[in-house]
Protein backbone atom coordinates (compact mmCIF):
# COMPACT_ATOMS: atom_id res chain seq x y z
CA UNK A 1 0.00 0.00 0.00
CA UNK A 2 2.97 2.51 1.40
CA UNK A 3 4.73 1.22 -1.63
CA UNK A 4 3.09 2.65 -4.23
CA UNK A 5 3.32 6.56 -2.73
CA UNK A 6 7.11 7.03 -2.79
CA UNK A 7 9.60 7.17 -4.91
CA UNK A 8 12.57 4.74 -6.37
CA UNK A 9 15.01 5.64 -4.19
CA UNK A 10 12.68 5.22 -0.95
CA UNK A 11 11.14 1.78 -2.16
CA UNK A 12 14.97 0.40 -1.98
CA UNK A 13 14.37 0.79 1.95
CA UNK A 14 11.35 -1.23 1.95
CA UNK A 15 12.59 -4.90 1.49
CA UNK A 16 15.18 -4.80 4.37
CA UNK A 17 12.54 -2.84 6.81
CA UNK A 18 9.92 -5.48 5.74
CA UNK A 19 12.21 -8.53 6.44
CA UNK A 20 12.90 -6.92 9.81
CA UNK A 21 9.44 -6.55 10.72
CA UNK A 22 8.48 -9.41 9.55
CA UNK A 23 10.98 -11.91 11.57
CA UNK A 24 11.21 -9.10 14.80
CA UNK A 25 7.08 -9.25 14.83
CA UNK A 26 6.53 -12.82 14.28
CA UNK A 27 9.17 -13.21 16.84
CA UNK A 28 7.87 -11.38 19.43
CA UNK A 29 4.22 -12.50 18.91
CA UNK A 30 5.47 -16.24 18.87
CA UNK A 31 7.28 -15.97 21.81
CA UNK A 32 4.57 -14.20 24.14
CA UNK A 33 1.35 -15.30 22.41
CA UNK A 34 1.78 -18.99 21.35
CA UNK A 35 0.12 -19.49 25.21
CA UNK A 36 -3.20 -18.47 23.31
CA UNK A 37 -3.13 -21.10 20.74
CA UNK A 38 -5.17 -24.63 21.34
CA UNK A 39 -2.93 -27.30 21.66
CA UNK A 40 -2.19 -30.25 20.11
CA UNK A 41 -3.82 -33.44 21.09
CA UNK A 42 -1.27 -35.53 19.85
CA UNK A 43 -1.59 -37.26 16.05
CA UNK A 44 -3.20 -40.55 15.44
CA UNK A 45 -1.07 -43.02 13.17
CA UNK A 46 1.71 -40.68 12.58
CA UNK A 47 5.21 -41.67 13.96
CA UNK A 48 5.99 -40.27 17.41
CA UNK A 49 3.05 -38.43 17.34
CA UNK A 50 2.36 -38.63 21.11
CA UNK A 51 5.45 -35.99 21.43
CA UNK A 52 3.09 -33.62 19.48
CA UNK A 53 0.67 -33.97 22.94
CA UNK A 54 0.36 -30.63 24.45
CA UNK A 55 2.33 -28.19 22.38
CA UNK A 56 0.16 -24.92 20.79
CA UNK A 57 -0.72 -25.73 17.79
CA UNK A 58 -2.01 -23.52 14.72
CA UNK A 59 1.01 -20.70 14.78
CA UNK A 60 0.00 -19.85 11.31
CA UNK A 61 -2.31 -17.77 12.87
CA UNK A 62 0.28 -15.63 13.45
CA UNK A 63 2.94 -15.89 11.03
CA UNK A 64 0.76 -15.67 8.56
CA UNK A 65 -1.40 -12.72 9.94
CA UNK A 66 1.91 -10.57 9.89
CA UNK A 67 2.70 -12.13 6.64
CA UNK A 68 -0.58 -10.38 5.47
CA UNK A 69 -0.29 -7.20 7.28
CA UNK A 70 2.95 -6.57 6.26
CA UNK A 71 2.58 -7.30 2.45
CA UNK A 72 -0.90 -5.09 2.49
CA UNK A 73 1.12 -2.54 4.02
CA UNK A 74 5.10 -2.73 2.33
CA UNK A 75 4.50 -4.33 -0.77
CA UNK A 76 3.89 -3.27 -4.16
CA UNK A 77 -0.42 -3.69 -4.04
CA UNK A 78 -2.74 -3.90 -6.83
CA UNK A 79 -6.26 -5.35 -6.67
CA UNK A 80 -5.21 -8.56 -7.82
CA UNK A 81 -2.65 -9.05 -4.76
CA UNK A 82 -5.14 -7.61 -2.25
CA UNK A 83 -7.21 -10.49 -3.17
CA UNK A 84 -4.73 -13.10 -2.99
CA UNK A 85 -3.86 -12.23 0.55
CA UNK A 86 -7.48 -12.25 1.48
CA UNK A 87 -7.61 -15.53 -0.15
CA UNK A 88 -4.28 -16.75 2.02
CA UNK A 89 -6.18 -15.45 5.13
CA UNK A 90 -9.02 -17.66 4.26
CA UNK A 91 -6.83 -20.65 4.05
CA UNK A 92 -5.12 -19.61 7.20
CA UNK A 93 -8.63 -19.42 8.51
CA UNK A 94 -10.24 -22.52 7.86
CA UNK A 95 -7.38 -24.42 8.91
CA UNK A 96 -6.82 -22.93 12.39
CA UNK A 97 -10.61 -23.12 13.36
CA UNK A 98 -10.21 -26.93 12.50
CA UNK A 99 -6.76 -26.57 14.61
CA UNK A 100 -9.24 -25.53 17.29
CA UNK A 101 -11.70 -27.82 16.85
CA UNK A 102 -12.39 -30.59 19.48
CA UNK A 103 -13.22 -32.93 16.88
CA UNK A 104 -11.01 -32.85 13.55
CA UNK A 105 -13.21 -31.65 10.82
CA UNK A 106 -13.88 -34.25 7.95
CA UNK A 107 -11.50 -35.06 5.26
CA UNK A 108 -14.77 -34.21 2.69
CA UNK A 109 -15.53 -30.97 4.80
CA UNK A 110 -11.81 -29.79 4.06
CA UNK A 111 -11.23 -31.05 0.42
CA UNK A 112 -14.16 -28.89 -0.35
CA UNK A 113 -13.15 -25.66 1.53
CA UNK A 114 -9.79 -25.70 -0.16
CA UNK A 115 -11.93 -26.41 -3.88
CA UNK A 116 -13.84 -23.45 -3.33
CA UNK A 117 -10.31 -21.49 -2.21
CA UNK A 118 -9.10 -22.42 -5.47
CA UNK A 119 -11.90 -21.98 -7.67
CA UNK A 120 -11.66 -18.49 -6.62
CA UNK A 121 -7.85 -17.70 -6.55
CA UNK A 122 -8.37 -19.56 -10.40
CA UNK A 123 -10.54 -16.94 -11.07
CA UNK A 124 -9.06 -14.10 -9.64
CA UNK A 125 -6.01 -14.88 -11.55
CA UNK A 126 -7.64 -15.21 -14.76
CA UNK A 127 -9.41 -11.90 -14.50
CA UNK A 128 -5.45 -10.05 -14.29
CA UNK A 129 -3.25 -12.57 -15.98
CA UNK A 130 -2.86 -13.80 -19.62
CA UNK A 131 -3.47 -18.01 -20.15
CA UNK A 132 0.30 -18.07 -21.99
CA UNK A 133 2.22 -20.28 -20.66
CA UNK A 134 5.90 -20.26 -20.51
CA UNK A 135 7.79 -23.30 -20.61
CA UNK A 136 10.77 -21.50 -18.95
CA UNK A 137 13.01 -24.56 -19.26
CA UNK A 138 12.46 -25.62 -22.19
CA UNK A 139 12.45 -22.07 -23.31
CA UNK A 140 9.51 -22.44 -25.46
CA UNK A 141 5.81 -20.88 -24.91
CA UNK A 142 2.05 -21.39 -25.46
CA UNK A 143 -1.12 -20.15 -24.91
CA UNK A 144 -3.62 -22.81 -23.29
CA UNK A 145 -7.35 -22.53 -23.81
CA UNK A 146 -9.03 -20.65 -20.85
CA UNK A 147 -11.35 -23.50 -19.84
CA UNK A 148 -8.43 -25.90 -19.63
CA UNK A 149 -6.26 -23.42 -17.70
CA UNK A 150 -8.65 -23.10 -14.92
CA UNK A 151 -9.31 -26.56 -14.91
CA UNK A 152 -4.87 -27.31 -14.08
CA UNK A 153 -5.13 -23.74 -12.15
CA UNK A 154 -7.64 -25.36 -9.93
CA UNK A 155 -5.83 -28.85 -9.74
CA UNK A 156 -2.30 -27.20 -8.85
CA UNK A 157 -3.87 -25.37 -5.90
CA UNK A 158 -5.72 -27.84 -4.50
CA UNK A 159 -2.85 -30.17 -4.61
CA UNK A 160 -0.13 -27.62 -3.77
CA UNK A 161 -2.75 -26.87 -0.53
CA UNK A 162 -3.05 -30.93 0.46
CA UNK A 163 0.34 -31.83 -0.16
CA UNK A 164 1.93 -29.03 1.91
CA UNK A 165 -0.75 -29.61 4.38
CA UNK A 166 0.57 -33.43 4.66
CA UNK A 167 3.83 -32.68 4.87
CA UNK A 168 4.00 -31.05 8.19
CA UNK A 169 4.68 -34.14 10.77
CA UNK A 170 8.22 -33.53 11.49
CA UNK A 171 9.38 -30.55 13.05
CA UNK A 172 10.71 -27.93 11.01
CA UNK A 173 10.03 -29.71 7.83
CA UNK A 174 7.17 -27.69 6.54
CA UNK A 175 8.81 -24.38 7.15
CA UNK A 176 12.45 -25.50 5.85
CA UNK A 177 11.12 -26.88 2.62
CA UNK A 178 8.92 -24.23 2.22
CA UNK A 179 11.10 -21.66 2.63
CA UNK A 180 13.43 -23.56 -0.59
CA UNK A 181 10.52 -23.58 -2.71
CA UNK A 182 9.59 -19.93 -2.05
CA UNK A 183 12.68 -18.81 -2.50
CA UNK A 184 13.05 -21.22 -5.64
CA UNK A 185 10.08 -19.31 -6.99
CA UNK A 186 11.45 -15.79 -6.14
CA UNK A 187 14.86 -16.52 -7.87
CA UNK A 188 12.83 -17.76 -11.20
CA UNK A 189 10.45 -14.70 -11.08
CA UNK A 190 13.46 -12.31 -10.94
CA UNK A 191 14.79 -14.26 -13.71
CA UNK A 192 12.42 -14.68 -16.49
CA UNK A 193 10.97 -10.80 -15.48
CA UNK A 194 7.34 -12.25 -15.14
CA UNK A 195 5.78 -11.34 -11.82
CA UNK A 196 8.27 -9.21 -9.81
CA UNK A 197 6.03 -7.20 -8.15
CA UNK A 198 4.60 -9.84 -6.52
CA UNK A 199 8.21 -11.27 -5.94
CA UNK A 200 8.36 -8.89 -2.46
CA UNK A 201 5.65 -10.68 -0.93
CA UNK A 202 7.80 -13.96 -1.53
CA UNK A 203 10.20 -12.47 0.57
CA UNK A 204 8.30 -11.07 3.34
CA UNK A 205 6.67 -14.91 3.72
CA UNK A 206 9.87 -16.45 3.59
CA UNK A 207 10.61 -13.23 6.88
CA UNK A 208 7.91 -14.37 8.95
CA UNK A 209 8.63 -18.03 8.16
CA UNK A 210 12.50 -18.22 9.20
CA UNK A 211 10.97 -16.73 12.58
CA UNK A 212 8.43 -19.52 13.23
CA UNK A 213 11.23 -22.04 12.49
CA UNK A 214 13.23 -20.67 15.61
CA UNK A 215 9.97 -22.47 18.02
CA UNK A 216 9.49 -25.05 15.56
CA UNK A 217 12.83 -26.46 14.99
CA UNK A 218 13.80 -30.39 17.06
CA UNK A 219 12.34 -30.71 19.73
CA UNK A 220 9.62 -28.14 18.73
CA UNK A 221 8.11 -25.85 21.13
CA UNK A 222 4.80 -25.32 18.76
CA UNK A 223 3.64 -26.27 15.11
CA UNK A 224 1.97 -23.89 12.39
CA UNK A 225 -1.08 -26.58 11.87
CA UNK A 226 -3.20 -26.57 9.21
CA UNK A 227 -3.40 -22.96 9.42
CA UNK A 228 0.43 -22.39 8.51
CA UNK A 229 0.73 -25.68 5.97
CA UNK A 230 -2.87 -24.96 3.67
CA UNK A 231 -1.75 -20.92 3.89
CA UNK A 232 1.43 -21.58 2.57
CA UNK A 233 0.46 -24.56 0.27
CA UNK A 234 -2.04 -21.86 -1.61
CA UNK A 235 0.84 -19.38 -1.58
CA UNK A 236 3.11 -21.66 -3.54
CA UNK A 237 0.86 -22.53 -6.35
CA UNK A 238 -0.07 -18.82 -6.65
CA UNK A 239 3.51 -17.83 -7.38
CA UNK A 240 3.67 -21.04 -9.56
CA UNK A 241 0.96 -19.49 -11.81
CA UNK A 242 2.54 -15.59 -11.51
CA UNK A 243 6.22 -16.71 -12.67
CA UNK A 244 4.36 -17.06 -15.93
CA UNK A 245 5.00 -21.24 -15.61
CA UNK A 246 2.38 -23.76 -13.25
CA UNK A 247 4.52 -26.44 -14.77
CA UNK A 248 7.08 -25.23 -12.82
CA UNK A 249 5.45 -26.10 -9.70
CA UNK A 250 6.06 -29.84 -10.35
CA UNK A 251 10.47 -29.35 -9.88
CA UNK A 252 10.01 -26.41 -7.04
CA UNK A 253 7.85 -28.46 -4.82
CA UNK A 254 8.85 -31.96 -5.41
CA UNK A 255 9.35 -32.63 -1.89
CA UNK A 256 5.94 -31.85 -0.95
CA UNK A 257 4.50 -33.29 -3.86
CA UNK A 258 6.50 -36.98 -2.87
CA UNK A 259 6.10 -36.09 0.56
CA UNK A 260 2.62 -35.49 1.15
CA UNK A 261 1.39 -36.26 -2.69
CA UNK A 262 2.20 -39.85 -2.81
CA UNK A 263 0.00 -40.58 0.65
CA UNK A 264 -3.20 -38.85 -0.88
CA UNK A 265 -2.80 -40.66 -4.33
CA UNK A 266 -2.47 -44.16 -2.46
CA UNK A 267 -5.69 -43.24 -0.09
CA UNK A 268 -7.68 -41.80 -3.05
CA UNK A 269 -6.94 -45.33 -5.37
CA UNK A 270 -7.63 -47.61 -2.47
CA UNK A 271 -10.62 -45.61 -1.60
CA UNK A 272 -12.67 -45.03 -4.79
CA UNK A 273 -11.04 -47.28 -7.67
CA UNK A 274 -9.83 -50.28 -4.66
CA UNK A 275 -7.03 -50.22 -6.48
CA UNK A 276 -4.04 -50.92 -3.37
CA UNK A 277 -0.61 -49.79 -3.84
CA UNK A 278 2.65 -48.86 -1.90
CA UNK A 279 1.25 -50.88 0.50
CA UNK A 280 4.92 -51.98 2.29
CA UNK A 281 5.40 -48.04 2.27
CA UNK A 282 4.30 -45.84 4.89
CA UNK A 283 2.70 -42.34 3.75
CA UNK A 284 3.85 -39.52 4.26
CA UNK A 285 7.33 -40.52 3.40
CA UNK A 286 8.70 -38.67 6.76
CA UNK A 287 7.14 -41.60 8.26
CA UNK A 288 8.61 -44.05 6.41
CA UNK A 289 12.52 -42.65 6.51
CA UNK A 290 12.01 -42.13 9.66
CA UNK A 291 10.04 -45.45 10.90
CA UNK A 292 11.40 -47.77 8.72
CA UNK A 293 14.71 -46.64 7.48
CA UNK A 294 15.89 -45.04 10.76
CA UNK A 295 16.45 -41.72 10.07
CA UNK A 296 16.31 -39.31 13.15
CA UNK A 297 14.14 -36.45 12.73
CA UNK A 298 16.79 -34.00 11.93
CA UNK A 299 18.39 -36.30 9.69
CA UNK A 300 14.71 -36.09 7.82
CA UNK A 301 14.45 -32.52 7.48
CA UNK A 302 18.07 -31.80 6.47
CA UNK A 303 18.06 -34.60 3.72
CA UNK A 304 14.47 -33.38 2.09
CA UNK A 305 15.64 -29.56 2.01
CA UNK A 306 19.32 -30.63 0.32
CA UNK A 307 16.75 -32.65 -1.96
CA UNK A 308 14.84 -29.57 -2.56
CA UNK A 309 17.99 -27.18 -2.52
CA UNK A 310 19.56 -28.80 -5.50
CA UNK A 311 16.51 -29.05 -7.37
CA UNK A 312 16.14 -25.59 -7.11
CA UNK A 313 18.81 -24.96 -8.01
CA UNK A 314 19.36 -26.94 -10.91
CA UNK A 315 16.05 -25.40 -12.20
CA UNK A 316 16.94 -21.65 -11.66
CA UNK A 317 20.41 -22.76 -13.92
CA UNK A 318 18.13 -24.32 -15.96
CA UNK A 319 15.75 -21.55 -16.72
């Protein structure tokens, strides 16, 4: 909002004082206000869940408020963005309240909350964006009938918001591998010049993020929930579709999408088509490095972010 009033020379000052306020804030509001939260009541079937017992739970009520706040207020805003945070707090939203639910809302009830989140962030980005796509790899580009780009629009979000949402069982995994991606995505934007005013707002996120992952990190002293993992799941296919490349998603999030991805495919084949598979493999994957091959929980989140790092890599060389 401030953003678009000055000049050139003051909007160089905004980035750093954002990133500032964004970790101090989160920080402080973490560390005094996490009493608040409703806490966990430890997770059924997932690997040491018991330890989860107790802790606050749904700290992406805060990290992503300020996340929110801060963009509205430092970022370069235009309608478009406005609506996408509005649509982030709405993610954020319906995943604390079931965070603070007694009884865990219904897989059914939250598959179609997080339809009707992206059937409108589809929507709002159709109304501002273009449907070319651009194969920024393969350096080669298309334009994709309008129908059939918000039919993938819708299926990237609502993926990108269930497989992120999966993917936080081990602490600090969520927020480390998120915070690749994101900046995965921010290095691409600046690189193929599609989306950088939205690129700030990357940033900021990634701010408020590295602060949650100072309570968060083994043995964790409080977890985002769902309202951190389907807030930042819906953030990460958004800047999928503004770099100008939802293909892209695939490379940049290939954790989460094996991660958490691999768990819903096996439920939804077993489910509706009785069709069984990976059966000898536990889902998410954390749980099976960490059950059945051994791996320590640190050991899990430091191997899936190298993962991640060198993809990223590779892919911003690549672009």
């Amino acid at each position: 909002m401030l953003f678009n009033f000055f000049s050139l020379e003051v909007h160089a000052l905004y980035m750093p004082i954002a990133l500032c306020l964004g970790f101090v804030i989160t920080f402080l509001l973490l560390q005094f206000g996490s009493k608040f939260l409703p806490k966990d009541g430890g997770r059924a079937f997932a690997v040491e869940g018991e330890k989860s017992a107790g802790k606050p739970r749904g700290a992406g009520l805060i990290f992503i408020g300020v996340f929110t706040v801060l963009s509205a207020i430092l970022a370069p805003m235009s309608h478009e963005h406005g609506f996408y945070l509005i649509l982030v707090l709405i993610a954020m939203m319906t995943g604390f309240l079931d965070d603070a639910s007694k009884s865990p809302w219904g897989e059914y009830l939250k598959g179609a909350l997080d339809l009707v989140v992206a059937i409108l962030t589809t929507i709002i980005f159709l109304l501002n964006n273009t449907t070319e796509i651009n194969l920024t790899i393969l350096n080669r580009s298309f334009v994709m009938p309008k129908v059939l780009y918000a039919i993938f629009a819708v299926i990237v979000i609502w993926a990108s918001i269930n497989v992120t949402n999966c993917s936080d069982g081990v602490d600090g995994l969520s927020g480390t591998v998120g915070i690749i991606s994101l900046l995965g995505f921010y290095g691409i934007i600046h690189k193929v010049g599609i989306g950088s005013s939205f690129a700030p707002m990357i940033l900021i996120l990634v701010s408020t993020l590295i602060a949650y992952l100072w309570f968060n990190s083994t043995p964790s002293k409080l977890m985002m929930g769902d309202a951190g993992s389907r807030a930042i799941g819906l953030f990460l296919a958004i800047c999928a579709l503004k770099c100008g490349d939802p293909f892209i998603f695939i490379p940049v999030c290939l954790v989460f999408i094996l991660d958490g991805g691999l768990g819903l495919i096996k439920v939804f084949l077993l489910r509706f088509l009785k069709i069984r598979i990976l059966k000898n493999v536990r889902t998410p994957l954390h749980d099976q490095v960490r059950k059945v091959w051994g791996w320590s929980n640190t050991q899990c989140v430091y191997r899936f972010a190298i993962i991640q790092m060198v993809i990223c890599a590779v892919i911003y060389y690549l672009v």
